[in-house]
C-alpha atoms as a PDB file:
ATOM      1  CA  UNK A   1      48.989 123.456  95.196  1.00  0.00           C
ATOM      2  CA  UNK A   2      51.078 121.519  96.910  1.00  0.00           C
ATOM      3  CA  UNK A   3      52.075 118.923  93.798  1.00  0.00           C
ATOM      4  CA  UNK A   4      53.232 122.665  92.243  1.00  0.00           C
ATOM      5  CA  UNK A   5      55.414 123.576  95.318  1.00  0.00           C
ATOM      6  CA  UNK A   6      57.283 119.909  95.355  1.00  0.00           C
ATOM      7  CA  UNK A   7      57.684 120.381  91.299  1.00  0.00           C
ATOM      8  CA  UNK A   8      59.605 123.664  92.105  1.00  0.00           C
ATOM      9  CA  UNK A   9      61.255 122.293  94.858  1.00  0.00           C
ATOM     10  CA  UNK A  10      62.491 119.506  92.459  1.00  0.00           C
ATOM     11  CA  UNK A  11      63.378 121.908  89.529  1.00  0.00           C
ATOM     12  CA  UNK A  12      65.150 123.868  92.308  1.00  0.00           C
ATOM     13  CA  UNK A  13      66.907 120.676  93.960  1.00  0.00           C
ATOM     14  CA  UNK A  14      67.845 119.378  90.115  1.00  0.00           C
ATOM     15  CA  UNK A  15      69.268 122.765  89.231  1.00  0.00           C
ATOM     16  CA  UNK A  16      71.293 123.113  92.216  1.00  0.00           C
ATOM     17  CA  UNK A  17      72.878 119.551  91.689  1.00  0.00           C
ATOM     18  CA  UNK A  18      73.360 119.927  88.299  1.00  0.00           C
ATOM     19  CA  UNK A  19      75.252 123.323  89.599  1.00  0.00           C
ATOM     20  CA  UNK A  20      77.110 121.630  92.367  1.00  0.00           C
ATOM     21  CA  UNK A  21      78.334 118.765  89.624  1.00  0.00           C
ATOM     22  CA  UNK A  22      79.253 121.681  87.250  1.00  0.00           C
ATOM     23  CA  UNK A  23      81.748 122.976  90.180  1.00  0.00           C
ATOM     24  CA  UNK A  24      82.662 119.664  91.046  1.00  0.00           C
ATOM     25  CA  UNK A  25      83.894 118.915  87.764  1.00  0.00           C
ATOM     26  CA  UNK A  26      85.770 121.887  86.622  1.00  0.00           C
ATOM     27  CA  UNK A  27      87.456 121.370  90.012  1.00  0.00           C
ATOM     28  CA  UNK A  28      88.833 118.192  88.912  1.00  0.00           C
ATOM     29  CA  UNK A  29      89.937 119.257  85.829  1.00  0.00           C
ATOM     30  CA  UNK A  30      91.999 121.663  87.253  1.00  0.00           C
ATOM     31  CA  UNK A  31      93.455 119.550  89.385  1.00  0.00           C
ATOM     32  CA  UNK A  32      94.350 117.478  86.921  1.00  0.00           C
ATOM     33  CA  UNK A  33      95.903 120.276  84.837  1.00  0.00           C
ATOM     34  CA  UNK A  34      97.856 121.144  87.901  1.00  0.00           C
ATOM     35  CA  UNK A  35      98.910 117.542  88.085  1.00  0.00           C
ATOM     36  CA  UNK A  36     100.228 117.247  84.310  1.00  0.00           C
ATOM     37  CA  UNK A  37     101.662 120.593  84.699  1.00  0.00           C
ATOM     38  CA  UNK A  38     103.732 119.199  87.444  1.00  0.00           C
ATOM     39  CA  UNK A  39     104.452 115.598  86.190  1.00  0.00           C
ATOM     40  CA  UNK A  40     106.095 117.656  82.707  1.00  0.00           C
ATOM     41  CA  UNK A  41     108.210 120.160  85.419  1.00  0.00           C
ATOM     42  CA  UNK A  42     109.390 117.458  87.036  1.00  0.00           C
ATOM     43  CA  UNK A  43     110.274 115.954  83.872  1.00  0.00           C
ATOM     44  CA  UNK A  44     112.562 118.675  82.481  1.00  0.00           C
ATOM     45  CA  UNK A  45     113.709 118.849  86.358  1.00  0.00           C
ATOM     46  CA  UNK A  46     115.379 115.232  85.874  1.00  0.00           C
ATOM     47  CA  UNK A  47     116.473 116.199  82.467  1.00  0.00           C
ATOM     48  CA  UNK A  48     118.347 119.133  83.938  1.00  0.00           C
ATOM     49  CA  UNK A  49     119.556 116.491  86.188  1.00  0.00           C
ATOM     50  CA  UNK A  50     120.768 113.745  84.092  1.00  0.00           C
ATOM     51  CA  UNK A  51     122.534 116.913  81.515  1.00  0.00           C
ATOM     52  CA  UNK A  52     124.461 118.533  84.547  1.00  0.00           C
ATOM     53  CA  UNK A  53     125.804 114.691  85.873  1.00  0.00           C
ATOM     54  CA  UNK A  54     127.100 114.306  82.431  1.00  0.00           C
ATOM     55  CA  UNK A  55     128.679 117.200  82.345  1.00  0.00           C
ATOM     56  CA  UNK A  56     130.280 117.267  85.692  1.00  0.00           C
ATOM     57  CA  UNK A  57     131.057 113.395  84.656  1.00  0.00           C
ATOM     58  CA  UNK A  58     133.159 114.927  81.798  1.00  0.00           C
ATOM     59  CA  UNK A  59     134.566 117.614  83.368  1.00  0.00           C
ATOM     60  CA  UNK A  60     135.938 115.338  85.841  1.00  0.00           C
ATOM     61  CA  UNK A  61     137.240 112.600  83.635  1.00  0.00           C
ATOM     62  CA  UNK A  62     138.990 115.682  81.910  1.00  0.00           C
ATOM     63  CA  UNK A  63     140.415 116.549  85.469  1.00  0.00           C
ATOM     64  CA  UNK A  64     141.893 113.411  84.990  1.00  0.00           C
ATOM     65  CA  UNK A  65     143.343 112.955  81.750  1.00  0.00           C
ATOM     66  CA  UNK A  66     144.862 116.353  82.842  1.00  0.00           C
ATOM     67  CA  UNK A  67     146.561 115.219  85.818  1.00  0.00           C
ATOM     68  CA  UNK A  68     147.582 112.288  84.341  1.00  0.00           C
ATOM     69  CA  UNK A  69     149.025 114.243  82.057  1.00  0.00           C
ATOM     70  CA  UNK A  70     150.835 116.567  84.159  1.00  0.00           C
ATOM     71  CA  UNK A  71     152.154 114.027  86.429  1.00  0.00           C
ATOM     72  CA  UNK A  72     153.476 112.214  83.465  1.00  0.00           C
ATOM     73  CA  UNK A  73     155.269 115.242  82.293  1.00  0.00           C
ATOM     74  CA  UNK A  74     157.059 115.626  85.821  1.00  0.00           C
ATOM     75  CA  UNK A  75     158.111 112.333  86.208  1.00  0.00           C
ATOM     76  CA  UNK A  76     160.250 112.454  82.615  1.00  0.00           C
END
């Protein structure tokens, strides 16, 4: 009787690991969905970046050229 109660104990204690590790594991994964999910935002976020420095780089080198121009114009 009692090698029949430690073989269900065992099946129990196996399926309850195996249950645990289950858990366990599709924790992780989402984790590490949540972690490639962020990695690619903050991607485009320094994409975003880089495009709006260009463009404020432009738009002040056309400042420039503009007041170059006008102060070339007064000074004829």
């Amino acid at each position: 009787m009692s090698i029949a109660l430690a073989g269900i104990i065992a099946g129990v204690v196996i399926c309850l690991a195996g249950i645990f590790t289950d858990t366990h594991t599709k924790k992780q994964k989402i984790k590490l969905k949540a972690i490639e999910k962020e990695v690619e935002l903050e991607k485009l976020r320094l994409e975003t970046y880089t495009m709006e420095t260009e463009k404020l780089r432009l738009e002040l080198e056309q400042s420039k050229v503009l007041l170059l121009e006008e102060k070339q114009n007064s000074s004829k």
